[in-house]
N, C-alpha and C. Protein backbone atom coordinates (compact mmCIF):
# COMPACT_ATOMS: atom_id res chain seq x y z
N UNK A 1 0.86 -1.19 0.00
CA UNK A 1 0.00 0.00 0.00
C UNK A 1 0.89 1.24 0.00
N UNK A 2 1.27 1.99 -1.22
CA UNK A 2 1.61 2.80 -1.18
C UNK A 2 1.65 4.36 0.16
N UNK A 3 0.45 4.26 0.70
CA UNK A 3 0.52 5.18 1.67
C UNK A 3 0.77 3.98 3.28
N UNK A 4 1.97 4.91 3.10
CA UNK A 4 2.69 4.31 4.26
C UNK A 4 2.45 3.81 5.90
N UNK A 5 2.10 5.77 5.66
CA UNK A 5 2.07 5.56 7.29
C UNK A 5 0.97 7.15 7.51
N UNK A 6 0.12 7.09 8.34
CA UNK A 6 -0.45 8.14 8.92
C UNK A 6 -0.21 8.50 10.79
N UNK A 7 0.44 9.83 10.89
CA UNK A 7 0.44 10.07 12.09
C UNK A 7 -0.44 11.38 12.41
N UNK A 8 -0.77 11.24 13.53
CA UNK A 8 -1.37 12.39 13.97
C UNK A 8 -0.90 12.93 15.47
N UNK A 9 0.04 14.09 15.75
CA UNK A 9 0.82 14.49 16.77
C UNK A 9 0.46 15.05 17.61
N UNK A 10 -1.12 16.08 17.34
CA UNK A 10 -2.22 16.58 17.50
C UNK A 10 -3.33 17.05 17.14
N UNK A 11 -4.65 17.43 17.66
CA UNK A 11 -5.57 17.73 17.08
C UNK A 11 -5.32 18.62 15.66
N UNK A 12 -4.55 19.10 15.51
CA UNK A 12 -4.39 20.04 14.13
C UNK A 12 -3.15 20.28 13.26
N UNK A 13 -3.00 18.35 13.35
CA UNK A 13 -1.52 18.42 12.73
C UNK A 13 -1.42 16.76 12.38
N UNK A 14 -1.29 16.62 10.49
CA UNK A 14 -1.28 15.24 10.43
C UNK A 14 -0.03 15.07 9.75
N UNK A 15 0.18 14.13 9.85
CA UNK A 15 1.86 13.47 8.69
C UNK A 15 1.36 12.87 8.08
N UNK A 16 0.90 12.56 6.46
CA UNK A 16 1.55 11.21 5.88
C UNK A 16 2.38 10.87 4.90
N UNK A 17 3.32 10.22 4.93
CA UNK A 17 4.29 9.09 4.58
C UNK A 17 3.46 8.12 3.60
N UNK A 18 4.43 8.08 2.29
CA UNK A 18 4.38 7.45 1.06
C UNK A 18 5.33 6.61 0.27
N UNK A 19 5.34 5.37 0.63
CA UNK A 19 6.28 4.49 0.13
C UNK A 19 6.21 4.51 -1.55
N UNK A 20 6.85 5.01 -2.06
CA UNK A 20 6.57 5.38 -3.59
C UNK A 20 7.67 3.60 -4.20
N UNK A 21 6.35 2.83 -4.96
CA UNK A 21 6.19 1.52 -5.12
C UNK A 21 5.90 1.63 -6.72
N UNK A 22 5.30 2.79 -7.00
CA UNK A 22 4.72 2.85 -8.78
C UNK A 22 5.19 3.08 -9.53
N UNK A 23 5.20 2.88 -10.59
CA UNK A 23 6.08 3.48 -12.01
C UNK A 23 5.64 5.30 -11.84
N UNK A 24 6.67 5.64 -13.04
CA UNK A 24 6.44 6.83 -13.33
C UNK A 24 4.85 7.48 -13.79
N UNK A 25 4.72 5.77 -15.10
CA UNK A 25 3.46 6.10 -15.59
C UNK A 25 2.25 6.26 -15.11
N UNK A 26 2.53 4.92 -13.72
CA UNK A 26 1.16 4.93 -12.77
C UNK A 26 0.62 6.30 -12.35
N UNK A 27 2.02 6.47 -11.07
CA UNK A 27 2.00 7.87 -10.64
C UNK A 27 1.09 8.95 -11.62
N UNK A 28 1.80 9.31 -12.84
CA UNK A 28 1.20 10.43 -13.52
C UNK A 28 -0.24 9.97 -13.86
N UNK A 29 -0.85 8.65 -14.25
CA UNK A 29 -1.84 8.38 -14.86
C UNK A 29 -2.81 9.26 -13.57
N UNK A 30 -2.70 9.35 -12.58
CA UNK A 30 -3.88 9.22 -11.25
C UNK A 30 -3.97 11.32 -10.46
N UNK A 31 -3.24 11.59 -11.12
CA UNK A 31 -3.23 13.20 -11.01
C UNK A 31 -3.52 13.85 -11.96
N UNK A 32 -4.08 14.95 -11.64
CA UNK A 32 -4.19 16.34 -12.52
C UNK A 32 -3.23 17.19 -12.27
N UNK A 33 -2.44 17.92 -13.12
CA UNK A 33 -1.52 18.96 -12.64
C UNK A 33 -2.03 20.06 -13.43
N UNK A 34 -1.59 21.32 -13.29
CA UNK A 34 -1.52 22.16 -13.60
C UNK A 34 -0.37 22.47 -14.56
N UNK A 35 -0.40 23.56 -15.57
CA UNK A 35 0.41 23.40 -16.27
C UNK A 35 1.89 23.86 -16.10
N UNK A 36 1.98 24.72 -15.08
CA UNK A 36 3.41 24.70 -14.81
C UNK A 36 3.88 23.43 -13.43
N UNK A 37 2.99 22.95 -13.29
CA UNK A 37 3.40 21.52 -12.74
C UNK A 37 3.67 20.55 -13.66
N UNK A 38 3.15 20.32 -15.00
CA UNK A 38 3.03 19.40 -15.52
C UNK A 38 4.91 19.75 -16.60
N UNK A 39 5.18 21.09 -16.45
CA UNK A 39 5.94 21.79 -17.53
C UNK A 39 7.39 21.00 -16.28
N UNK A 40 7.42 21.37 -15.06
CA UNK A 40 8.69 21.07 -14.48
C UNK A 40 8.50 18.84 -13.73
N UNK A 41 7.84 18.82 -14.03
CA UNK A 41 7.94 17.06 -13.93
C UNK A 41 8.45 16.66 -15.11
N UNK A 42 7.90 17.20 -16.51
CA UNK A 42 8.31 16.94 -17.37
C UNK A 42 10.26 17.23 -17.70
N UNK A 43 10.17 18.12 -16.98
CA UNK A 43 11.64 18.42 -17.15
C UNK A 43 12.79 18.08 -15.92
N UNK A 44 12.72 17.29 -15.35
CA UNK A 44 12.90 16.66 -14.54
C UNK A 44 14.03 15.25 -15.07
N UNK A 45 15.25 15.65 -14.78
CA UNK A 45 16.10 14.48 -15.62
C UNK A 45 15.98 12.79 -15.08
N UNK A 46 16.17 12.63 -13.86
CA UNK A 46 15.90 11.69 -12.93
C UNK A 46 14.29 11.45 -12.87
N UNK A 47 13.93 9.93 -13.39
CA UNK A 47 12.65 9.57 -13.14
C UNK A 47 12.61 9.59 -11.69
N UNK A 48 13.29 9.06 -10.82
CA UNK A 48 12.87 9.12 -9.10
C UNK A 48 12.81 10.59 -8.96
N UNK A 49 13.33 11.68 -9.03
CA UNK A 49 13.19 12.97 -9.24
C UNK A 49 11.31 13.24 -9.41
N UNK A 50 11.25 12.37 -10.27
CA UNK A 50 9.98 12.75 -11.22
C UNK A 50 8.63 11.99 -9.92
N UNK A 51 8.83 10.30 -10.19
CA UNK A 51 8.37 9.95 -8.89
C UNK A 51 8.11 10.30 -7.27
N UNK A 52 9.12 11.02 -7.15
CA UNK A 52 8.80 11.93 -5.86
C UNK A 52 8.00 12.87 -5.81
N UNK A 53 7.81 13.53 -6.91
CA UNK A 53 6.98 14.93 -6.95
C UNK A 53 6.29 14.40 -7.39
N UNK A 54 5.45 13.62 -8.04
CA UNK A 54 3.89 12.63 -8.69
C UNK A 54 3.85 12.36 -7.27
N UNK A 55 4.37 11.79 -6.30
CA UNK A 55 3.57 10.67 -5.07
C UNK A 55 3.58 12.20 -4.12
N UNK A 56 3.99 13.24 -4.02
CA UNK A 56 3.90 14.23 -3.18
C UNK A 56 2.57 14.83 -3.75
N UNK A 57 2.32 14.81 -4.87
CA UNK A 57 0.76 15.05 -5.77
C UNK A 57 -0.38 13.97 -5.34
N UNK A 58 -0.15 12.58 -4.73
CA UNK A 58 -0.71 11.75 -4.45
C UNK A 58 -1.39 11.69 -2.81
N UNK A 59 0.07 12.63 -2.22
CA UNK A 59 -0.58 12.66 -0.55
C UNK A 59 -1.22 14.10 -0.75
N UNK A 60 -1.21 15.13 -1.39
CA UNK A 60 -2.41 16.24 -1.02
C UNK A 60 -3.12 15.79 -1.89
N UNK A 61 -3.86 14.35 -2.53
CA UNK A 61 -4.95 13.79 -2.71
C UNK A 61 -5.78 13.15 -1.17
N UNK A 62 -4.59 12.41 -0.44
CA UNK A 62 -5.43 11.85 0.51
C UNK A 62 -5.31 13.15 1.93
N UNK A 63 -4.83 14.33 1.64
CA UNK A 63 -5.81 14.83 2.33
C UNK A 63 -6.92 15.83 1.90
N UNK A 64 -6.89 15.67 0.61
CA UNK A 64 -8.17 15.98 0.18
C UNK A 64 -8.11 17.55 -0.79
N UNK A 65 -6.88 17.59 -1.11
CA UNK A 65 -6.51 18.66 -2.22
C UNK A 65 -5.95 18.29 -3.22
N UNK A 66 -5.86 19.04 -4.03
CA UNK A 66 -4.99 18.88 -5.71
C UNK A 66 -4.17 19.28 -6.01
N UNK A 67 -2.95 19.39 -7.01
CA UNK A 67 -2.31 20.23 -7.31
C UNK A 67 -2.61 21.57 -7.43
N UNK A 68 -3.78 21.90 -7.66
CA UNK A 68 -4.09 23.12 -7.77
C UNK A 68 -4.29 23.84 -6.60
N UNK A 69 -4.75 23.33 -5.60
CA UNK A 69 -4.27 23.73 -4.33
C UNK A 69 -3.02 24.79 -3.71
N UNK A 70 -1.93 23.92 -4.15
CA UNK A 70 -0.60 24.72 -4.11
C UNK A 70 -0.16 25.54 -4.65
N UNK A 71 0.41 26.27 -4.33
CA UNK A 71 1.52 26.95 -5.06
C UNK A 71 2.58 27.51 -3.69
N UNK A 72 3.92 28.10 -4.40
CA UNK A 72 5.08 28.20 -3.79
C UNK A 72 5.58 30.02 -3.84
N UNK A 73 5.77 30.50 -2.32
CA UNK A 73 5.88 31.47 -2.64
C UNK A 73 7.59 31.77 -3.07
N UNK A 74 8.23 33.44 -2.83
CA UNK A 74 8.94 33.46 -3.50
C UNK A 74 10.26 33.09 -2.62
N UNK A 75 10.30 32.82 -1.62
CA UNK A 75 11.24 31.98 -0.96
C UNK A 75 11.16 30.02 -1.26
N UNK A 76 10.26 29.99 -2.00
CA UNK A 76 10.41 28.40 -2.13
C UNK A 76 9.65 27.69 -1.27
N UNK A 77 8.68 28.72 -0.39
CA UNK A 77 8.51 27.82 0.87
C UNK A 77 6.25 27.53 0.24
N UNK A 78 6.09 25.93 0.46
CA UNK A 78 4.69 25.88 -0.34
C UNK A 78 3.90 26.21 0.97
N UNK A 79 2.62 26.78 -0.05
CA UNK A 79 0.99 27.36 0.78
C UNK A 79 0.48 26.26 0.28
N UNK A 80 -0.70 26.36 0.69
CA UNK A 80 -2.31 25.76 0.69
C UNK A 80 -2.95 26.58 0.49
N UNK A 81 -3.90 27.04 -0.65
CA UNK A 81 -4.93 28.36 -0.77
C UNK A 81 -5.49 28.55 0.23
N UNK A 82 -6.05 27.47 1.24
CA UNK A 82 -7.25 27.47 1.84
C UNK A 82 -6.05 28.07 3.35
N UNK A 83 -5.48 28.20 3.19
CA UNK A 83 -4.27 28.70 4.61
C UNK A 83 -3.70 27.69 5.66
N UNK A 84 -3.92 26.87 5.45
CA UNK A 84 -3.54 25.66 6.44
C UNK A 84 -1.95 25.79 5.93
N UNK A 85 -1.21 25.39 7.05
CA UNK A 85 0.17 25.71 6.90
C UNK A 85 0.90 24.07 6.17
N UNK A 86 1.81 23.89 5.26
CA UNK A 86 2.31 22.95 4.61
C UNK A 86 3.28 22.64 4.62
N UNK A 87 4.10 21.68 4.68
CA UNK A 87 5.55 21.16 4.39
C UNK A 87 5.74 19.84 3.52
N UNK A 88 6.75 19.70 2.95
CA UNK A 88 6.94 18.44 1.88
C UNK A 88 8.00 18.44 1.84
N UNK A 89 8.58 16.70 1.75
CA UNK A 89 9.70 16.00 1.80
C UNK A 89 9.91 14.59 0.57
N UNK A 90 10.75 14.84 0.02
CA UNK A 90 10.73 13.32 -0.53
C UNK A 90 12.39 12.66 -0.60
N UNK A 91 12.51 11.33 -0.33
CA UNK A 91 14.23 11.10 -0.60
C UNK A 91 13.80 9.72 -1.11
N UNK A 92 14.50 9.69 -2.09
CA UNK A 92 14.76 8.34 -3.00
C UNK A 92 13.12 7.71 -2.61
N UNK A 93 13.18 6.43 -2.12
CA UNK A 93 11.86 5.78 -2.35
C UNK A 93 10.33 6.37 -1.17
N UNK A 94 11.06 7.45 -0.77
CA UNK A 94 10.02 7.89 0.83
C UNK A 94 9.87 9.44 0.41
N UNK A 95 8.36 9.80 0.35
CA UNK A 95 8.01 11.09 0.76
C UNK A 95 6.60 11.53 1.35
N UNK A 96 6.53 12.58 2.03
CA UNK A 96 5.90 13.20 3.28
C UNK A 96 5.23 14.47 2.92
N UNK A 97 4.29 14.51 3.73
CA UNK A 97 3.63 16.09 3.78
C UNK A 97 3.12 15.98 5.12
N UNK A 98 3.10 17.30 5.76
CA UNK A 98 2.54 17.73 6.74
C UNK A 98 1.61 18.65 6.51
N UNK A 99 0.62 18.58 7.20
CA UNK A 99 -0.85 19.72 7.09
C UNK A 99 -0.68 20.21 8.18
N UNK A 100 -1.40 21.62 8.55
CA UNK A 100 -1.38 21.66 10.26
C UNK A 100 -2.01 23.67 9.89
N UNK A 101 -2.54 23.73 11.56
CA UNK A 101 -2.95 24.96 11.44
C UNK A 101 -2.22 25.79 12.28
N UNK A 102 -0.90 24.95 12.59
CA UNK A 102 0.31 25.36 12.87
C UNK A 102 1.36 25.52 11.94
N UNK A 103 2.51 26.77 12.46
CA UNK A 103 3.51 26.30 11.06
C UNK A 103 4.73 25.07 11.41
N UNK A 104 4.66 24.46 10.29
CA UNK A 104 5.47 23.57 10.48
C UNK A 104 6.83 22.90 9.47
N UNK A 105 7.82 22.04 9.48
CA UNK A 105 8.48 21.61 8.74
C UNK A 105 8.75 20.29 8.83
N UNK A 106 9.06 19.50 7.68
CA UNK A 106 9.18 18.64 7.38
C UNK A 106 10.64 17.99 6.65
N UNK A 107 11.39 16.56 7.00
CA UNK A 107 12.59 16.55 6.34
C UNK A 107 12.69 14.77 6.26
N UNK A 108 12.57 13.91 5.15
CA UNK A 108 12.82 12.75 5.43
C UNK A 108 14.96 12.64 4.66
N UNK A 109 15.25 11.40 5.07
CA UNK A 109 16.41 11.48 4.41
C UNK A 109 16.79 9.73 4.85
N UNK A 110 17.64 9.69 4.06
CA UNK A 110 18.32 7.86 4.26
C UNK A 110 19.17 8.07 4.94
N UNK A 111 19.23 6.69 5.65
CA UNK A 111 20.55 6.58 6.41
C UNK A 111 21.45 6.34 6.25
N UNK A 112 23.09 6.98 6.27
CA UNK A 112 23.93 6.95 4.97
C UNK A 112 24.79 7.25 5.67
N UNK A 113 26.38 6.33 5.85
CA UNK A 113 27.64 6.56 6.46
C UNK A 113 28.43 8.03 5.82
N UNK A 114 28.18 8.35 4.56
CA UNK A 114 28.57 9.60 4.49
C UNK A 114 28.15 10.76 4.86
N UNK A 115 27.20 10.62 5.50
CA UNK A 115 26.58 11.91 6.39
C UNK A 115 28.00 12.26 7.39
N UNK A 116 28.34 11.45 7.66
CA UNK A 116 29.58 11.67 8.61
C UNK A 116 30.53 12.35 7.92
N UNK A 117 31.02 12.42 7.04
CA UNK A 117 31.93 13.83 6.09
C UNK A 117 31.97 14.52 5.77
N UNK A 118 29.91 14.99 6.11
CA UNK A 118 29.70 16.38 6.26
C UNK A 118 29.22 16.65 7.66
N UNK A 119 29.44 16.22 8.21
CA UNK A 119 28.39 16.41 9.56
C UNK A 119 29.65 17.75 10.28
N UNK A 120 30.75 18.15 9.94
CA UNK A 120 31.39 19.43 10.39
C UNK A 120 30.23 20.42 9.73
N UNK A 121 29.90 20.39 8.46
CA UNK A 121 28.88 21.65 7.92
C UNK A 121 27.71 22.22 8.81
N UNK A 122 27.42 20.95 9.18
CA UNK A 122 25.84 21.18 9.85
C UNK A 122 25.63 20.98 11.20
N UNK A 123 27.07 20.70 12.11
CA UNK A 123 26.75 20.41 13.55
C UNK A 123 27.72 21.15 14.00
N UNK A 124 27.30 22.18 15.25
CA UNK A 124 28.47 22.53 15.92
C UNK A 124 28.14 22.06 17.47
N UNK A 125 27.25 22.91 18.49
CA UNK A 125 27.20 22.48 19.74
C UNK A 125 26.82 20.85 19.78
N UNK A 126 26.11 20.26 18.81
CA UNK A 126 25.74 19.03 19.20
C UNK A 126 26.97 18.05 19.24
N UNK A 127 27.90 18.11 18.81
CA UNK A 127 29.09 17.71 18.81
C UNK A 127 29.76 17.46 20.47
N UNK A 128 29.38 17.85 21.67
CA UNK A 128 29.52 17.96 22.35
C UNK A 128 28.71 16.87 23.61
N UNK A 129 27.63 16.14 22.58
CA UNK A 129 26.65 15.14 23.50
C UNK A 129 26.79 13.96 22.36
N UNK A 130 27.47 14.19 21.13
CA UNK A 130 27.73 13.46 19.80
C UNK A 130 28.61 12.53 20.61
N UNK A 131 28.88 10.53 20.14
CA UNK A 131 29.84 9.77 20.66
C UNK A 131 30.52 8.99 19.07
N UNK A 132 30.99 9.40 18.65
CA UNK A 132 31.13 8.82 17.50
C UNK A 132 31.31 6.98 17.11
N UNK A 133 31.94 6.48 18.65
CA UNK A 133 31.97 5.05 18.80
C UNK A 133 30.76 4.67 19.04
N UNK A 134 29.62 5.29 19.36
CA UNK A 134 28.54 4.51 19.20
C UNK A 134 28.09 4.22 18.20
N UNK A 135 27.17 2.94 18.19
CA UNK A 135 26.36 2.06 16.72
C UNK A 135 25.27 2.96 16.36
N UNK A 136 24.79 3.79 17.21
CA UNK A 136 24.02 4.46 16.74
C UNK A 136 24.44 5.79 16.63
N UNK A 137 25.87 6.31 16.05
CA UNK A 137 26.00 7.75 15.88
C UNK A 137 25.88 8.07 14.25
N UNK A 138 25.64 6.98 13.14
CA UNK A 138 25.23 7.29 12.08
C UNK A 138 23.49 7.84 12.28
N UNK A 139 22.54 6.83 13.09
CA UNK A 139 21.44 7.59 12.99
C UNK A 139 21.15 8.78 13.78
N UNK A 140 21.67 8.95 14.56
CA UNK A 140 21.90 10.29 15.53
C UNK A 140 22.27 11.44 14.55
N UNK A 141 23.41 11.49 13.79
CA UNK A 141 23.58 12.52 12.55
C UNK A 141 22.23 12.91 11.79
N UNK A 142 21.90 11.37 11.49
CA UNK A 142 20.88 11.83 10.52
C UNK A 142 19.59 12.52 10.87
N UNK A 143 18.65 12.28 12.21
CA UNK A 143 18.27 12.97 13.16
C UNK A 143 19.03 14.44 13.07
N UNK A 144 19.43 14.36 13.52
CA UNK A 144 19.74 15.94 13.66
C UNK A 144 20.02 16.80 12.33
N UNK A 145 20.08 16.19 10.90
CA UNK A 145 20.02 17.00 9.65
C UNK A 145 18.48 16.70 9.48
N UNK A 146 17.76 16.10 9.43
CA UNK A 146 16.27 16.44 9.52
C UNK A 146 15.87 17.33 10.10
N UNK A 147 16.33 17.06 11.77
CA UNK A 147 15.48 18.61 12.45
C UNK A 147 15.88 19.56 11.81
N UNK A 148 17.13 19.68 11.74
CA UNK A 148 17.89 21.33 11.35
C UNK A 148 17.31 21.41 9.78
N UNK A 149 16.81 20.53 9.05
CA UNK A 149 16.41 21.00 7.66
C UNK A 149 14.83 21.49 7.88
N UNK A 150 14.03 20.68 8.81
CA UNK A 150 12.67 20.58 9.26
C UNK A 150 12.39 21.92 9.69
N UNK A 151 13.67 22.43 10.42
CA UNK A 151 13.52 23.82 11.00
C UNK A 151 14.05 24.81 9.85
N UNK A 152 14.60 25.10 9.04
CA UNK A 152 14.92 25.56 7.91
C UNK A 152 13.88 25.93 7.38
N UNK A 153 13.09 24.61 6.68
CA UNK A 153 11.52 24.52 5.50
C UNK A 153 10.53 25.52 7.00
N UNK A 154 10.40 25.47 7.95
CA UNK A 154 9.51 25.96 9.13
C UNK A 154 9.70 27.50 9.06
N UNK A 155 10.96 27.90 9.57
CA UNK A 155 11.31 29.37 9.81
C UNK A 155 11.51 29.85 8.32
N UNK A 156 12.34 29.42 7.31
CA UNK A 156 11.92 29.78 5.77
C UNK A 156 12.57 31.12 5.56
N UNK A 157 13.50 31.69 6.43
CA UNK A 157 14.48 32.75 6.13
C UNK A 157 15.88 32.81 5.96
N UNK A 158 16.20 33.62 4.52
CA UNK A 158 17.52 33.48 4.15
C UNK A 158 18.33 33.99 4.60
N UNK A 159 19.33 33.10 4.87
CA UNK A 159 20.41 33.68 6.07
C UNK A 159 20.86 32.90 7.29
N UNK A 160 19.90 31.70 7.52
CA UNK A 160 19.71 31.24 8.36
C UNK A 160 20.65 30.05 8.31
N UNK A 161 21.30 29.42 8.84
CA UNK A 161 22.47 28.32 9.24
C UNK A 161 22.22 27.47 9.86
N UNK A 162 22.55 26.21 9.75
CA UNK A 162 21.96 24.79 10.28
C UNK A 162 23.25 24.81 11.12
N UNK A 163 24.20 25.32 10.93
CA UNK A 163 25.25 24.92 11.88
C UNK A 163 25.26 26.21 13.54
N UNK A 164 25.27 27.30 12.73
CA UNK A 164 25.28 28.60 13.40
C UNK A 164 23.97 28.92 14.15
N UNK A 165 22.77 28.20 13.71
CA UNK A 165 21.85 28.45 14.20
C UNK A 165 20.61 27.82 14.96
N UNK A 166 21.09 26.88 14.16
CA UNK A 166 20.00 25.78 14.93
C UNK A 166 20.60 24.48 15.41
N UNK A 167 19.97 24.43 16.96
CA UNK A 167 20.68 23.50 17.89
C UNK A 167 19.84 22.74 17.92
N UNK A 168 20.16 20.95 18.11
CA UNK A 168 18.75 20.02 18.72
C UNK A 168 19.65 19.80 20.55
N UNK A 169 18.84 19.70 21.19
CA UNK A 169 19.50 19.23 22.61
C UNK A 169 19.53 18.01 22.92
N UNK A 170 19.95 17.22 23.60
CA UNK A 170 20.56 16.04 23.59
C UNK A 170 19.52 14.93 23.64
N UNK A 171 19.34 13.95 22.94
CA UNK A 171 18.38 13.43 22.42
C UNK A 171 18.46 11.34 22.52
N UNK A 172 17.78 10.35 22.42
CA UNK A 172 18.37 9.35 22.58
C UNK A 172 17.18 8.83 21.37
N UNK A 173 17.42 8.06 20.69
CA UNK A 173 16.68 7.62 19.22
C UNK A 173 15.55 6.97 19.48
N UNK A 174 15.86 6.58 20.82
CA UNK A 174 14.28 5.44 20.85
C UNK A 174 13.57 6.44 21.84
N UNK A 175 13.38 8.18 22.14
CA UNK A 175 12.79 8.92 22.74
C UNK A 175 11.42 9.01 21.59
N UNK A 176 12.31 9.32 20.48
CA UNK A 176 10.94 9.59 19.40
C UNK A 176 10.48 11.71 19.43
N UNK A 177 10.61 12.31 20.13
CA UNK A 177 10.69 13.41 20.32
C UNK A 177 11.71 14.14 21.01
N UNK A 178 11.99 15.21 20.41
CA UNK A 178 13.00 16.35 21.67
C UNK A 178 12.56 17.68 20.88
N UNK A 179 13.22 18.58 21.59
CA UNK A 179 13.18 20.09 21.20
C UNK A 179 14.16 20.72 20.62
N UNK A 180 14.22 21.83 20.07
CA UNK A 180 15.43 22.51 18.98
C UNK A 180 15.27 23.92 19.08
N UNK A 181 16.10 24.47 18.76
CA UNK A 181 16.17 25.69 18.84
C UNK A 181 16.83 26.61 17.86
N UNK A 182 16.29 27.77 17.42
CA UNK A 182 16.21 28.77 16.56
C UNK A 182 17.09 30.11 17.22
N UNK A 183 18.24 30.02 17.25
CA UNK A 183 18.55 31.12 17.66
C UNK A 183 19.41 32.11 17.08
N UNK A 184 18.53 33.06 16.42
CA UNK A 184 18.63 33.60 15.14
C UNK A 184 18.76 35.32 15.65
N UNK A 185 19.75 36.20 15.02
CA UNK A 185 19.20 37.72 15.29
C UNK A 185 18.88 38.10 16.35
N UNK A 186 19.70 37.64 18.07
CA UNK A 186 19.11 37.87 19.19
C UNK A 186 18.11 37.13 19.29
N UNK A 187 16.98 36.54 18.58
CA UNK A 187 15.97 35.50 19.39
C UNK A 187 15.83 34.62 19.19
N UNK A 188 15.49 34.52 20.35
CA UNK A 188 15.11 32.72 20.32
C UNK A 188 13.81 31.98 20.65
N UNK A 189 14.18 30.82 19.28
CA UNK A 189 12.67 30.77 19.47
C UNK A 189 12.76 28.63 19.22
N UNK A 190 11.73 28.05 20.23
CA UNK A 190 12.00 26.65 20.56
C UNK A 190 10.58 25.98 19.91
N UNK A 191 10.87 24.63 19.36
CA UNK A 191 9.87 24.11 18.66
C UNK A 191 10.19 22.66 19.28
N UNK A 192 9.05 22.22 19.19
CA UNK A 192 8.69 20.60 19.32
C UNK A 192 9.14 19.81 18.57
N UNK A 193 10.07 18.90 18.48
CA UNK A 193 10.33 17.97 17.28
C UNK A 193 10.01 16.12 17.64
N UNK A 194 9.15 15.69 16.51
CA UNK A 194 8.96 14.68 16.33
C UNK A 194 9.94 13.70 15.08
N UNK A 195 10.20 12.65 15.65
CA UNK A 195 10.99 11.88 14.86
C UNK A 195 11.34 10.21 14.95
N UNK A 196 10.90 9.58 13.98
CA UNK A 196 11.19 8.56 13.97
C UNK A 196 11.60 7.39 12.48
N UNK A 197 11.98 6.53 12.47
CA UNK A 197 12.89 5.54 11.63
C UNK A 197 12.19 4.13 11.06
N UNK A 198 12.30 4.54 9.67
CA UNK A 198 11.65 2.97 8.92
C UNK A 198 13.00 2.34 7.87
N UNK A 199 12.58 1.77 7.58
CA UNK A 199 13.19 0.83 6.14
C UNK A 199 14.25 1.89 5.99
N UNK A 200 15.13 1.94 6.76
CA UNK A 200 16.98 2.84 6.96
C UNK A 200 16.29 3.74 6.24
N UNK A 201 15.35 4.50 6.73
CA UNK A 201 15.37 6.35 6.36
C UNK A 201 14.73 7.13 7.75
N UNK A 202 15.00 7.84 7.77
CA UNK A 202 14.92 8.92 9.49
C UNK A 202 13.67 10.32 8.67
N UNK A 203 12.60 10.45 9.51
CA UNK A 203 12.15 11.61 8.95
C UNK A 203 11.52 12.48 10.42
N UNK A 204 11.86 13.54 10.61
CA UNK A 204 11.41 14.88 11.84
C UNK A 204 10.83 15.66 10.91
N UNK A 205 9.83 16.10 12.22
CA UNK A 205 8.97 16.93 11.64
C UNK A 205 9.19 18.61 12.89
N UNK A 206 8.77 19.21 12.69
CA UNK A 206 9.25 20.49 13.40
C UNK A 206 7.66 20.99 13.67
N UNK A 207 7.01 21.22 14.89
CA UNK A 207 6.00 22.56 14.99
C UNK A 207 5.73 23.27 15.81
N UNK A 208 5.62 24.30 15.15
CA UNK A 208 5.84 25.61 16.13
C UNK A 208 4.94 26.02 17.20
């Protein structure tokens, strides 16, 4: 069953998760796009490229919108006409949307030993509760580039630094939640983070 997984974190805030299982052709056969949707799928070099954005067209079906629904403002960051706040994620065979009448962000990603050769880019204080001999400090990395991307797609201002700016506090994998922080321009500002792990991919969600 293509739709994966449904969570609900609270009354006004759903996740779902899409194991993308279909061809290209399926995917496109079962949507309507619009025509500058239909203009950048088409141009899209990578069919999984292409597949990700068809099955991200597939979950604002099951919650009950269309492509036409969306659009993206001029920071990149997507609306919902109707104002409900939005986020979207897709990596290789997994992608996500969040609804909510909160703002929120969203980040799935695989679990991948080279995260560790960048993890100087994107971590500074966490480095400090980080054990690198542990079995679990590959998924611990990856956790913490979700939140910090989750919080990125959330706050949606340029300028902003995953290393310089956004902290997660010390966290243990089978908690499933912790908190993060935005501390940007003198303020600071702390969000709820949810997170958890399927078929070696990690996805957090951020709300404010």
């Amino acid at each position: 069953m293509p739709l994966y997984k449904t969570i609900t974190p609270n009354s006004q805030t759903i996740v779902k998760i899409w194991k993308i299982t279909e061809s290209y052709e399926d995917l496109m056969s079962k949507v309507m796009l619009k025509p500058n949707s239909m203009e950048r799928v088409l141009g899209m070099k990578s069919e999984l490229h292409q597949r990700g954005f068809l099955s991200v067209r597939h979950l604002l079906q099951e919650f009950g919108y269309s492509d036409a629904d969306l659009f993206y403002d001029d920071n990149g960051k997507p609306h919902l006409k109707d104002g409900k706040q939005i986020s979207i994620t897709h990596s290789f065979n997994f992608s996500a949307v969040i609804v909510s009448d909160l703002i929120v962000g969203i980040d799935i990603e695989k679990q991948r030993d080279k995260i560790n050769v960048i993890a100087h880019k994107f971590i500074d204080y966490e480095f400090e509760y980080l054990n690198e001999e542990t079995k679990d400090y590959i998924n611990k990395l990856t956790v913490i580039w979700c939140v910090k991307e989750s919080l990125y797609k959330l706050f949606c201002t340029p300028g902003l630094s995953f290393k310089q700016h956004c902290l997660v506090i010390p966290f243990s994998i089978g908690d499933s939640e912790t908190l993060a922080w935005i501390d940007y321009k003198d303020k600071k500002h702390s969000y709820n983070i949810h997170f958890l792990e399927f078929e070696g991919f990690t996805c957090a969600y951020a709300i404010a």
